[in-house]
C-alpha atoms as a PDB file:
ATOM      1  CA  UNK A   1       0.000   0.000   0.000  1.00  0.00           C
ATOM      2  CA  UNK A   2       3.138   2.341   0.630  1.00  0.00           C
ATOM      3  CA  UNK A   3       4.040   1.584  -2.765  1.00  0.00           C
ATOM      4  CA  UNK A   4       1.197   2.126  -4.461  1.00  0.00           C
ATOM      5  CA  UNK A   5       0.467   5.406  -2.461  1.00  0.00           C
ATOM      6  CA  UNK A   6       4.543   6.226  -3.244  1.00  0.00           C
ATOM      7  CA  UNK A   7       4.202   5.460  -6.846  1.00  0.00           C
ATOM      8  CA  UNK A   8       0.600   7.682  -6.774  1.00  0.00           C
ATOM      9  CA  UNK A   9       2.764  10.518  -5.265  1.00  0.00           C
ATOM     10  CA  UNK A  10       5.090  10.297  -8.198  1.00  0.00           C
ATOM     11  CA  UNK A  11       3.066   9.945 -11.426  1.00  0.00           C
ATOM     12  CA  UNK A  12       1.193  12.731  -9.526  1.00  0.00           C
ATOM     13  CA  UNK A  13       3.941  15.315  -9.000  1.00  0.00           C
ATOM     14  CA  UNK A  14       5.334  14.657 -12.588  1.00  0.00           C
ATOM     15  CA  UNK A  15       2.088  14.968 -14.384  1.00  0.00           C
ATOM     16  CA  UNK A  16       1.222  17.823 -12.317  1.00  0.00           C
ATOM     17  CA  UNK A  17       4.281  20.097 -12.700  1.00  0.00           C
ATOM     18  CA  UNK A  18       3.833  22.721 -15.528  1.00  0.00           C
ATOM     19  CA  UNK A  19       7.052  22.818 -17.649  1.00  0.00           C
ATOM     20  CA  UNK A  20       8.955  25.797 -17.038  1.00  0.00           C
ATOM     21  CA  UNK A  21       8.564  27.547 -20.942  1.00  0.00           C
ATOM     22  CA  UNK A  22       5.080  27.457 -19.968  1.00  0.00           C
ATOM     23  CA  UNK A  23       5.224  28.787 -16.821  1.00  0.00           C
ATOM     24  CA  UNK A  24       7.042  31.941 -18.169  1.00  0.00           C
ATOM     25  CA  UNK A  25       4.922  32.233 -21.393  1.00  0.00           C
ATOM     26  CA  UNK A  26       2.040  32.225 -19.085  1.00  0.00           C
ATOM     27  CA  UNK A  27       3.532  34.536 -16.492  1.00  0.00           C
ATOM     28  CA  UNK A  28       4.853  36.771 -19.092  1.00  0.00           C
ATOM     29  CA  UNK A  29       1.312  36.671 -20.625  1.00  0.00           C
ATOM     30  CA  UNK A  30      -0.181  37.766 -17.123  1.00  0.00           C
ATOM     31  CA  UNK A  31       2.087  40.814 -16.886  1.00  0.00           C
ATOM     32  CA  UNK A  32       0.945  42.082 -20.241  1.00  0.00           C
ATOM     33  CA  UNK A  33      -2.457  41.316 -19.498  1.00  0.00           C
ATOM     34  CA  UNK A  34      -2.309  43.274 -15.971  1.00  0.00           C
ATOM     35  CA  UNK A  35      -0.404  46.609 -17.927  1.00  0.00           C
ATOM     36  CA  UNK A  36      -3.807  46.392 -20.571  1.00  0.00           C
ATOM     37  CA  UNK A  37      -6.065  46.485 -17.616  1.00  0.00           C
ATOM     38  CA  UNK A  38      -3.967  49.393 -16.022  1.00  0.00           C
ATOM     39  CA  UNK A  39      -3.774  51.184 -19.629  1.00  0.00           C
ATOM     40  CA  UNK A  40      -7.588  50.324 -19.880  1.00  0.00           C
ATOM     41  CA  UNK A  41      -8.662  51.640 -16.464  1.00  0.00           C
ATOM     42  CA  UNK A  42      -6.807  54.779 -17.036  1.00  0.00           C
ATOM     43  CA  UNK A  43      -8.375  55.392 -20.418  1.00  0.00           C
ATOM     44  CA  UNK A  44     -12.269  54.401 -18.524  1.00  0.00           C
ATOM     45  CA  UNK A  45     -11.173  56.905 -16.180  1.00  0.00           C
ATOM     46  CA  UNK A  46     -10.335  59.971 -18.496  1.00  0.00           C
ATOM     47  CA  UNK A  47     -13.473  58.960 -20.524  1.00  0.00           C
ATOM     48  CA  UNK A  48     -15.409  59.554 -17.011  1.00  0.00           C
ATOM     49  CA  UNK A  49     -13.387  62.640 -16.815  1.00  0.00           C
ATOM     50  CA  UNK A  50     -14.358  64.012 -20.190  1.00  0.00           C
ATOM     51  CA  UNK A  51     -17.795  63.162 -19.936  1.00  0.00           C
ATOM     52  CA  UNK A  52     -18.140  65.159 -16.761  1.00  0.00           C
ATOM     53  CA  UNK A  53     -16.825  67.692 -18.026  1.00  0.00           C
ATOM     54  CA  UNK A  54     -19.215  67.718 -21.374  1.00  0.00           C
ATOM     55  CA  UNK A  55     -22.278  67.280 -19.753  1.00  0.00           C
ATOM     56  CA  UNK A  56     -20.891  70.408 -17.621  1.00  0.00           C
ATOM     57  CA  UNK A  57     -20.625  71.969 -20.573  1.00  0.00           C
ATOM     58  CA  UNK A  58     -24.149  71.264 -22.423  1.00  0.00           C
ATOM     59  CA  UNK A  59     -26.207  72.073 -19.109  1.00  0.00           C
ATOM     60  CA  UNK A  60     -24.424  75.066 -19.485  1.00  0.00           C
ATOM     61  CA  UNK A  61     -25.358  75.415 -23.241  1.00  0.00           C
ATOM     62  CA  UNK A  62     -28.582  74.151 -22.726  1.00  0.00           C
ATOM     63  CA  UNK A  63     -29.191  77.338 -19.989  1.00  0.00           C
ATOM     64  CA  UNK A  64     -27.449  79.564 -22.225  1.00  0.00           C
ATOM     65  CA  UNK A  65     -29.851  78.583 -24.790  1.00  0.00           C
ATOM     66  CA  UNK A  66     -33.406  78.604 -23.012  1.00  0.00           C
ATOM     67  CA  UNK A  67     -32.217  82.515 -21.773  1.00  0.00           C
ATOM     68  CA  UNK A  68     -31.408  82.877 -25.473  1.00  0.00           C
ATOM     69  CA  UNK A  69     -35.050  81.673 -26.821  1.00  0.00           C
ATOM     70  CA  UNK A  70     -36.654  83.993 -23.598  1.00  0.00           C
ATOM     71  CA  UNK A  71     -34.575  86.818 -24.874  1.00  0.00           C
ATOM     72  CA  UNK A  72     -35.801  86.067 -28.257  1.00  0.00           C
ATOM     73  CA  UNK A  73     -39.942  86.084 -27.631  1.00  0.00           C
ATOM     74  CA  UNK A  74     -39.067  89.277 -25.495  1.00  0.00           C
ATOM     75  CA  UNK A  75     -37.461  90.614 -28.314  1.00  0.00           C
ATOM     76  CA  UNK A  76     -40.501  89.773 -30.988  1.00  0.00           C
ATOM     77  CA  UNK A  77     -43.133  91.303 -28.376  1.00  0.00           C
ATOM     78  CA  UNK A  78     -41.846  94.320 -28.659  1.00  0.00           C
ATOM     79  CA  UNK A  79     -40.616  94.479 -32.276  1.00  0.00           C
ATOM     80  CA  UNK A  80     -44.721  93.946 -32.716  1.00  0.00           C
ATOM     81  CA  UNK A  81     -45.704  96.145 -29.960  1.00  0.00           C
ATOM     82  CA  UNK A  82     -43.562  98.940 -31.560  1.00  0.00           C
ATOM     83  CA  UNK A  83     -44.820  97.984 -35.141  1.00  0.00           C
ATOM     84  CA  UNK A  84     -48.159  97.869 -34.276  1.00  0.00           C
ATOM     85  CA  UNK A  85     -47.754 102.055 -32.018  1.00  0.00           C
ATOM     86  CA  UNK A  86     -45.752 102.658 -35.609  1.00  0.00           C
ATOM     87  CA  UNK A  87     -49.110 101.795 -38.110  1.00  0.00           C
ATOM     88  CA  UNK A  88     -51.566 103.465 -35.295  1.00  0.00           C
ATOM     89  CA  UNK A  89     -48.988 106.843 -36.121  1.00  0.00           C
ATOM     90  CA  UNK A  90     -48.794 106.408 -39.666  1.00  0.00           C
ATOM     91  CA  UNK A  91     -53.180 106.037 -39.508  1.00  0.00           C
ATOM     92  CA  UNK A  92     -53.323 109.115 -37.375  1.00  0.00           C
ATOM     93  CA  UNK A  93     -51.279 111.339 -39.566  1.00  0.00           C
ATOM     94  CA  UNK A  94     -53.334 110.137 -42.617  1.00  0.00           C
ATOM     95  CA  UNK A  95     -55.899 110.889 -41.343  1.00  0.00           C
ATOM     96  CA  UNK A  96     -54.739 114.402 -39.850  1.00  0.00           C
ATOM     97  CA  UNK A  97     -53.731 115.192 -43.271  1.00  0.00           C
ATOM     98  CA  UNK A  98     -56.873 114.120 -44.795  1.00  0.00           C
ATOM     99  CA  UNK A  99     -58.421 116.905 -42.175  1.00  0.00           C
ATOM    100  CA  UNK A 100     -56.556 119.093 -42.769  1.00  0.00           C
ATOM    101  CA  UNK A 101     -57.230 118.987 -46.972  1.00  0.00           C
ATOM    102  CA  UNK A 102     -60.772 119.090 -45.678  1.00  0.00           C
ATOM    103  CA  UNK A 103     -60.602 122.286 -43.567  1.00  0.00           C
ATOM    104  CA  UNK A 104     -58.091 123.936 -46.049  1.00  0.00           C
ATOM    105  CA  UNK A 105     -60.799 122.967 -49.531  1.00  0.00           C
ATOM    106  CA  UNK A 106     -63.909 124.044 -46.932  1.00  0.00           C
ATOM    107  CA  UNK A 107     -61.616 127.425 -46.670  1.00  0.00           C
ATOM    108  CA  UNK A 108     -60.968 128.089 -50.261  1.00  0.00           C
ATOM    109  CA  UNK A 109     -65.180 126.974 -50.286  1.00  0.00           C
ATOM    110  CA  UNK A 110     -65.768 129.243 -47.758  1.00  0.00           C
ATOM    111  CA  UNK A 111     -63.569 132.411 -49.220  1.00  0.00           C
ATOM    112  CA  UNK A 112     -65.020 131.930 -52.280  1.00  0.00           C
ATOM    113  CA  UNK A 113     -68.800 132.467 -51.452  1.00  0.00           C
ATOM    114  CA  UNK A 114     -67.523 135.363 -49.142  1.00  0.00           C
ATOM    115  CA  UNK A 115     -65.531 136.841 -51.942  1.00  0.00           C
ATOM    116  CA  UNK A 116     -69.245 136.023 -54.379  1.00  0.00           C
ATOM    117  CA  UNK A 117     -70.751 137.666 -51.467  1.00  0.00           C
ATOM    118  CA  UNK A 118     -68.908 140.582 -51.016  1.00  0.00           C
ATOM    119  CA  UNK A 119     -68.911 141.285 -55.100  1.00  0.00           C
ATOM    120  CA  UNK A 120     -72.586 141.375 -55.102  1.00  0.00           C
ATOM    121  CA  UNK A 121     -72.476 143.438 -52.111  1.00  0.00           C
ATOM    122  CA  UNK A 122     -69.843 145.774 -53.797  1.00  0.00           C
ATOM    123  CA  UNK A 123     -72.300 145.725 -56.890  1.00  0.00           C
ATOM    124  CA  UNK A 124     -75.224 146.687 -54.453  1.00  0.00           C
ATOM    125  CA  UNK A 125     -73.822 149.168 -53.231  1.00  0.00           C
ATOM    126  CA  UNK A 126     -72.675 150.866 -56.641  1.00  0.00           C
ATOM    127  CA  UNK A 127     -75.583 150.962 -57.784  1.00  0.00           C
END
């Protein structure tokens, strides 16, 4: 039974062993694998950093914006408020002009049957 466990022990600790080229291939293989992950978690990290600092950025775009827009409708109500005082100007001097054509044609009307009036009054009287 010694034997047997002896010769177990053997054919056990020779099959097991991992030849030594392998052993370094795989070790060496480790070590390249561990500097990826390092290179990789450093890149994961700057990408975290960068897109921080973007969405940073477009909150602040997006606020610059919506004041923008606000600024904008302000802007149009009073571009029409002002265009709308501008046509109730333009309708009251038309039609202060018009009155004023009336009053100065009702004048030349009105001189004109005084001046009739005073020639046959003139006439009148010369006779």
């Amino acid at each position: 039974m010694r034997t047997i466990t002896l010769i177990a022990a053997v054919c056990l600790l020779m099959f097991s062993c991992v030849p030594a080229t392998k052993f370094k291939a795989l070790e060496e293989q480790q070590k390249l694998t561990s500097r990826e992950r390092d290179e990789l978690k450093k890149q994961t990290e700057k990408l975290n950093v960068d897109n921080t600092e973007y969405k940073t950025k477009q909150t602040k775009l997006e606020a610059t914006n919506a004041q923008l827009v606000a600024d904008s409708v302000k802007r149009f109500n009073e571009l029409t408020a002002t265009q709308d005082e501008v046509k109730r100007y333009k309708d009251m001097t038309a039609e202060m002009q018009e009155n004023q054509l009336k009053t100065l044609k009702g004048k030349e009307l009105e001189t004109s049957k005084l001046m009739t009036q005073l020639q046959s009054i003139r006439e009148e009287l010369k006779q």
